[in-house]
Protein backbone atom coordinates (compact mmCIF):
# COMPACT_ATOMS: atom_id res chain seq x y z
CA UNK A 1 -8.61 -37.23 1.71
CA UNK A 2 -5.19 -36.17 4.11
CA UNK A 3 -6.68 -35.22 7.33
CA UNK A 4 -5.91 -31.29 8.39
CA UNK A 5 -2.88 -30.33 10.17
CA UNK A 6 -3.72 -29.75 13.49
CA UNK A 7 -3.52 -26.19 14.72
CA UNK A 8 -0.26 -24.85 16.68
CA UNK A 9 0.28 -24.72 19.92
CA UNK A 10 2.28 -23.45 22.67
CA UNK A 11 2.49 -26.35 25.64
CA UNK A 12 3.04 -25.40 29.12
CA UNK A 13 3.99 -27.42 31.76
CA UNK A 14 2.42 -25.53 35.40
CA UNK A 15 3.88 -26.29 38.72
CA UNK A 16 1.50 -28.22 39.51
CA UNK A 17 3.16 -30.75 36.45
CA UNK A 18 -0.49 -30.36 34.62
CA UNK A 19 0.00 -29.53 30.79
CA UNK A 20 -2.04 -27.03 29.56
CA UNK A 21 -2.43 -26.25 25.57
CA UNK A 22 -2.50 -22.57 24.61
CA UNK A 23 -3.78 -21.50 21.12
CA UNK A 24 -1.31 -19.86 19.22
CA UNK A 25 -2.43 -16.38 17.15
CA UNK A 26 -2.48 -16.49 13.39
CA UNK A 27 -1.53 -14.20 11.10
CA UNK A 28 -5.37 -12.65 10.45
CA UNK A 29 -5.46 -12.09 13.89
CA UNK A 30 -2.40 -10.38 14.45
CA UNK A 31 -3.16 -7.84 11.63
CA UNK A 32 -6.46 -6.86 13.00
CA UNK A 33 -4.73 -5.99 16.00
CA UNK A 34 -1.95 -4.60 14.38
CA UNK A 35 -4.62 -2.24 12.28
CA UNK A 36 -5.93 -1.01 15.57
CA UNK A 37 -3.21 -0.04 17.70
CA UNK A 38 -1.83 1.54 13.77
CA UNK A 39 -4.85 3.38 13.88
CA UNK A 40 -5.32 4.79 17.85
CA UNK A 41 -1.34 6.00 16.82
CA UNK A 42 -2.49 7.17 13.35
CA UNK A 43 -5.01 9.25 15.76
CA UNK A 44 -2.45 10.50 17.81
CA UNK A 45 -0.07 12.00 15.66
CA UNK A 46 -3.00 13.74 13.88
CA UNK A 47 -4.13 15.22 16.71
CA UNK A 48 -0.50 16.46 17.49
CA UNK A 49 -0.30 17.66 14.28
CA UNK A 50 -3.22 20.29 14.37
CA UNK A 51 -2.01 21.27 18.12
CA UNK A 52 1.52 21.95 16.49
CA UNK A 53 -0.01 23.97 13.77
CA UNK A 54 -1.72 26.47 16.34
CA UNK A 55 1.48 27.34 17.02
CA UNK A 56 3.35 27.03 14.09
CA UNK A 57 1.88 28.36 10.91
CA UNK A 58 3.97 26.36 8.49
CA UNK A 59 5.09 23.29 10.25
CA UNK A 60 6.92 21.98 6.65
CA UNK A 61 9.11 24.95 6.35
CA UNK A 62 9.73 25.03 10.46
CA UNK A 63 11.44 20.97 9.82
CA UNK A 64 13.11 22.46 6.31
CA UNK A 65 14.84 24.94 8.78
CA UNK A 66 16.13 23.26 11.20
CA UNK A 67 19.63 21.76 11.50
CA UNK A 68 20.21 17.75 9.75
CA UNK A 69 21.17 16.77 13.36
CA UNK A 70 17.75 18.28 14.79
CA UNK A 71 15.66 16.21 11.92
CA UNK A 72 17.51 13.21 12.78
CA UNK A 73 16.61 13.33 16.27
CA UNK A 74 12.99 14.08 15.55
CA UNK A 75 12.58 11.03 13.41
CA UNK A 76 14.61 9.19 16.30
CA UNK A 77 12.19 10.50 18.73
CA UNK A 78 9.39 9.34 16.11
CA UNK A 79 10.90 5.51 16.55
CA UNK A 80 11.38 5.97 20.25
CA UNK A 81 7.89 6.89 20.43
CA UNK A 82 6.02 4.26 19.20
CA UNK A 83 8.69 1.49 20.20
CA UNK A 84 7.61 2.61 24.02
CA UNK A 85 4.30 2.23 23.46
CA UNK A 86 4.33 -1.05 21.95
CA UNK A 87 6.50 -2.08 24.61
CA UNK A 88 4.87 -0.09 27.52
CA UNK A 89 1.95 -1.36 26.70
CA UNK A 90 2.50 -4.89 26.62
CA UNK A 91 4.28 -4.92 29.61
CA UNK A 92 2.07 -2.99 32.18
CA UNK A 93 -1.06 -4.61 30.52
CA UNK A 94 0.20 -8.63 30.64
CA UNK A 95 1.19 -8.86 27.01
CA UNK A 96 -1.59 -6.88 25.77
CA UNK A 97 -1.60 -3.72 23.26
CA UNK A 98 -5.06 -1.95 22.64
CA UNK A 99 -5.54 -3.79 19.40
CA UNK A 100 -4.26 -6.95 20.61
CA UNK A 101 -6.84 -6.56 23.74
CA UNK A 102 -9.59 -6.55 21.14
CA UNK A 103 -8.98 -9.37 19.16
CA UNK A 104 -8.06 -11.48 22.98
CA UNK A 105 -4.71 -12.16 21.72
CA UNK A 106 -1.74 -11.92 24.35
CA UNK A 107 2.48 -12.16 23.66
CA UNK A 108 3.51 -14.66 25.94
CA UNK A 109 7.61 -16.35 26.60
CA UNK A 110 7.93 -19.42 24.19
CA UNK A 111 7.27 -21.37 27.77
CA UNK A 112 3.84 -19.92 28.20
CA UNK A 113 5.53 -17.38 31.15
CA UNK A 114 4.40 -13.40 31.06
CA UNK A 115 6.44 -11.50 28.24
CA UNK A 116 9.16 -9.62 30.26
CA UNK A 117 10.54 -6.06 29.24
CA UNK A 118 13.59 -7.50 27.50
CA UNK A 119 11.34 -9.25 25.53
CA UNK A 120 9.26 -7.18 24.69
CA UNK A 121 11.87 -4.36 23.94
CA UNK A 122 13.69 -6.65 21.44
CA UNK A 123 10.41 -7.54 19.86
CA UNK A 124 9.58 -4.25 19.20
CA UNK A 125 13.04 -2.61 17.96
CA UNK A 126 12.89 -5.52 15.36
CA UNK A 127 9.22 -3.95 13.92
CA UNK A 128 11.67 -1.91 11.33
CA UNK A 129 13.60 -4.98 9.95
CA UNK A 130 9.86 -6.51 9.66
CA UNK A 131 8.14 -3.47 8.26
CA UNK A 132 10.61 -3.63 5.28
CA UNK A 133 10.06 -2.91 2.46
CA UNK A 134 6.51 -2.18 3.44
CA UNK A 135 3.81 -3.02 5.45
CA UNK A 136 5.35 -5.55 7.10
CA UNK A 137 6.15 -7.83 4.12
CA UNK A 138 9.63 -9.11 5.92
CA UNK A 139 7.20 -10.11 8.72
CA UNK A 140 4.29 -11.44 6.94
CA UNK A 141 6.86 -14.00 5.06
CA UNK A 142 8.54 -14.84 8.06
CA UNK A 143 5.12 -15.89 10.05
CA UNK A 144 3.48 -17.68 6.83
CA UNK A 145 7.23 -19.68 7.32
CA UNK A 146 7.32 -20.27 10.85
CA UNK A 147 5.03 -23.09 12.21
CA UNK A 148 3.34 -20.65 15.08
CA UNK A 149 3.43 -17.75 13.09
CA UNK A 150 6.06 -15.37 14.29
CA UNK A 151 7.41 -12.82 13.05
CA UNK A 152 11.43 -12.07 12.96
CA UNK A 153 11.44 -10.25 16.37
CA UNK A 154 9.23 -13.23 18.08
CA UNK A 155 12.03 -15.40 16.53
CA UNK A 156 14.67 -13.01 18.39
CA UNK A 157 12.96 -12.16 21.23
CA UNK A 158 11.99 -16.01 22.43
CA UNK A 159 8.04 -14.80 22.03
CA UNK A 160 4.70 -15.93 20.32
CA UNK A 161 1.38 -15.00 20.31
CA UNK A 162 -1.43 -16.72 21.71
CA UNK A 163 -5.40 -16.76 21.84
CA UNK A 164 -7.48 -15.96 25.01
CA UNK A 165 -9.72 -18.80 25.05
CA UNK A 166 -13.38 -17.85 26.53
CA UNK A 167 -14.09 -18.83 30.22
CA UNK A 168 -17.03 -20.55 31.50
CA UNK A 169 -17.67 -18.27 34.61
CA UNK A 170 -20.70 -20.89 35.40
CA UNK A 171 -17.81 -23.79 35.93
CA UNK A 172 -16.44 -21.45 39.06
CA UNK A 173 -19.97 -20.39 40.15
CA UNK A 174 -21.29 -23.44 41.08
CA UNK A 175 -22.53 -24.36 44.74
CA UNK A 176 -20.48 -25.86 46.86
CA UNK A 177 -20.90 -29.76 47.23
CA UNK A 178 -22.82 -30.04 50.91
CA UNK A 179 -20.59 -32.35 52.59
CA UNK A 180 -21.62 -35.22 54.41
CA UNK A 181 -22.00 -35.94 58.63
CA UNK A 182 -18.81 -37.45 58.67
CA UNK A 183 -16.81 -34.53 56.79
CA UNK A 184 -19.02 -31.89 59.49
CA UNK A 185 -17.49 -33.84 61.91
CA UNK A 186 -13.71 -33.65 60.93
CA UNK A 187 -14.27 -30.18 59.88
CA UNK A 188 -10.74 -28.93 60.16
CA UNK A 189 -9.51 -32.09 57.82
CA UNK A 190 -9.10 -31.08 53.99
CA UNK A 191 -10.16 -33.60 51.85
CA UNK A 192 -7.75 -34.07 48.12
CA UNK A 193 -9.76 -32.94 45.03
CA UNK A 194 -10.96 -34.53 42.70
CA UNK A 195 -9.99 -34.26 39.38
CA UNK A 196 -12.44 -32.09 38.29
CA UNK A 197 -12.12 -29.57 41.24
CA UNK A 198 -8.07 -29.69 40.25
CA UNK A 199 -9.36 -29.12 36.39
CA UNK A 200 -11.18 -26.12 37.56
CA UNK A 201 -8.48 -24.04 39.83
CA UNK A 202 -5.64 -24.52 37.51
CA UNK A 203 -7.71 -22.90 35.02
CA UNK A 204 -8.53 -19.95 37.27
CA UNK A 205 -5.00 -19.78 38.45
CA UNK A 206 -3.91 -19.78 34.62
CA UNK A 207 -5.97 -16.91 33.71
CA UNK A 208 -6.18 -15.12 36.75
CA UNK A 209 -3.66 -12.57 36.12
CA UNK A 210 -5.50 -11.51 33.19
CA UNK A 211 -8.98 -11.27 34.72
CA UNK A 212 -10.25 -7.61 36.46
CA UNK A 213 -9.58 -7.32 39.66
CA UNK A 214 -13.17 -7.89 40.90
CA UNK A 215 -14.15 -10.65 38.79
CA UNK A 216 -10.45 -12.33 39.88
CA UNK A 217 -11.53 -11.65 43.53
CA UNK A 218 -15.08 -13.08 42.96
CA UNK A 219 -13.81 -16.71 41.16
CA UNK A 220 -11.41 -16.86 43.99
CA UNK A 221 -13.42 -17.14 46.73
CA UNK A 222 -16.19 -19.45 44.84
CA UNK A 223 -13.32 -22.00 44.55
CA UNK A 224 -12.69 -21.30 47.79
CA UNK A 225 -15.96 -21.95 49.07
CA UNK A 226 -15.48 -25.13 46.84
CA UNK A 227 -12.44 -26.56 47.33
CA UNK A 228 -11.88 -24.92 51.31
CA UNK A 229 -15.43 -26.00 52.71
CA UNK A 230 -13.59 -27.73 56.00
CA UNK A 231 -11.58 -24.18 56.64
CA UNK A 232 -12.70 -22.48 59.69
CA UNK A 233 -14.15 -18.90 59.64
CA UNK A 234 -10.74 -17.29 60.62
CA UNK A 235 -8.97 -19.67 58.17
CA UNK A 236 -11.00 -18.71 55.62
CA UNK A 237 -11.27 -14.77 56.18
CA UNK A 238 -7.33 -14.83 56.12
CA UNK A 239 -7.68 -16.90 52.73
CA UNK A 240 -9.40 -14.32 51.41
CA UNK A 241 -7.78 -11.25 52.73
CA UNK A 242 -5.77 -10.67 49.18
CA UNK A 243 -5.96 -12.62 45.56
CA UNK A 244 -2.42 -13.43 46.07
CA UNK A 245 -3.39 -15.29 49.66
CA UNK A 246 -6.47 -16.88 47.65
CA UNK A 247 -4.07 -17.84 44.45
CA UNK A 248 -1.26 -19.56 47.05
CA UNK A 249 -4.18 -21.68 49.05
CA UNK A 250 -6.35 -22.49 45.67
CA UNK A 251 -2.56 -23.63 44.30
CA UNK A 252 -2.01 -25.80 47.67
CA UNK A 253 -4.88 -27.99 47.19
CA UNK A 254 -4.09 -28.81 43.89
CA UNK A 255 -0.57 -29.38 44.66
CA UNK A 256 -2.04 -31.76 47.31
CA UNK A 257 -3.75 -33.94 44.25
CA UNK A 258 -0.55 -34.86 42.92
């Protein structure tokens, strides 16, 4: 018996020259969240609909009426409309649709980086090629081909779609390590981390952005408390003034390891 192919990948090489391994998003997961985010728009232009019909009795005839040029720019403005908020969407949320919050799936650069608007925009004008004929048959074929399962405008775009792995809060909750007499007694001398201490805060700093903004704030400072425990009062209130101040010392020390 052939042993299973293993599953793909995206690898990601951090600053801190660490590889990290990022699940990519299949195909089952991708239409669940591509049902959702169909649906909350399905939604949307229902409820438009009945709005429009309180003022206009016979909304058919009203489109019959109008001019060829008017009709194309409504069905333009259809496109336009749903293109922004698949790309809107994805960029002020980190990658992340509605649907594709759900199912903890995130588009990501081919690199592992944040999706950027270009990105994103080119990802999402190429939804009609993939729709085509219909229901996204162009696209299905193309991520059944494609060994991390994108579609045409991942392929054009430079994207892919990856998995939010769970995190184990308890890993970043855990005491600080009392140190000894002689580390009380060079307080103000940071000692390298260990491996597992440099394990644990490029995790945080690789999910980070995508954590709430108290629960971000809350990790940070237990690694701080963890990795920091020579820092002075002062030291350490100015650590923790911001995440970003808390992100730049927690990436220090691991820098530090190497």
């Amino acid at each position: 018996m052939t042993p299973s192919a293993p599953a793909p990948h995206v690898d990601v090489a951090t600053p801190e020259r660490v590889s990290l391994s990022l699940p990519v998003a299949g195909i089952g997961y991708r239409c669940l969240a591509w049902l959702v985010d169909a649906s909350l728009l399905f939604f949307f232009w229902v409820a438009l609909y009945f709005v429009i019909t309180l003022l206009v009795s016979d909304v058919l005839g009203a489109f019959q009426a109008l001019s060829g040029l008017v009709q194309t720019l409504l069905a333009v403005g259809l496109f336009a409309t749903q293109w922004l908020y698949w790309t809107l969407a994805e960029v002020f949320f980190h990658g992340q649709t509605p649907g594709k919050r759900v199912l903890r799936i995130r588009v990501v650069r081919e690199d592992g980086s944040p999706v950027g608007f270009f990105e994103s925009a080119v990802r999402n004008l190429c939804r009609a090629v993939d729709f085509l004929p219909v229901l996204y048959a162009t696209g299905c074929i193309t991520m059944l081909l494609d060994r991390r399962h994108r579609r045409l405008g991942d392929l054009l775009a430079g994207t892919v779609l990856i998995r939010e792995e769970a995190i184990d809060l308890d890993k970043y909750t855990q005491a600080p390590a009392v140190p000894s007499e002689s580390e009380r007694e060079s307080a103000g001398v940071q000692r390298p981390l260990g491996a597992e201490d440099v394990e644990l805060v490029l995790a945080f700093l690789s999910r980070a952005p995508g954590l709430e903004k108290d629960v971000r704030q809350r990790l940070g400072a237990r690694l701080v408390d963890r990795v920091g425990a020579g820092l002075a009062d002062e030291e350490r209130a100015k650590v923790l003034q911001s995440p970003e101040a808390t992100e730049a010392f927690l990436r220090t020390r691991a820098r530090a390891a190497h």
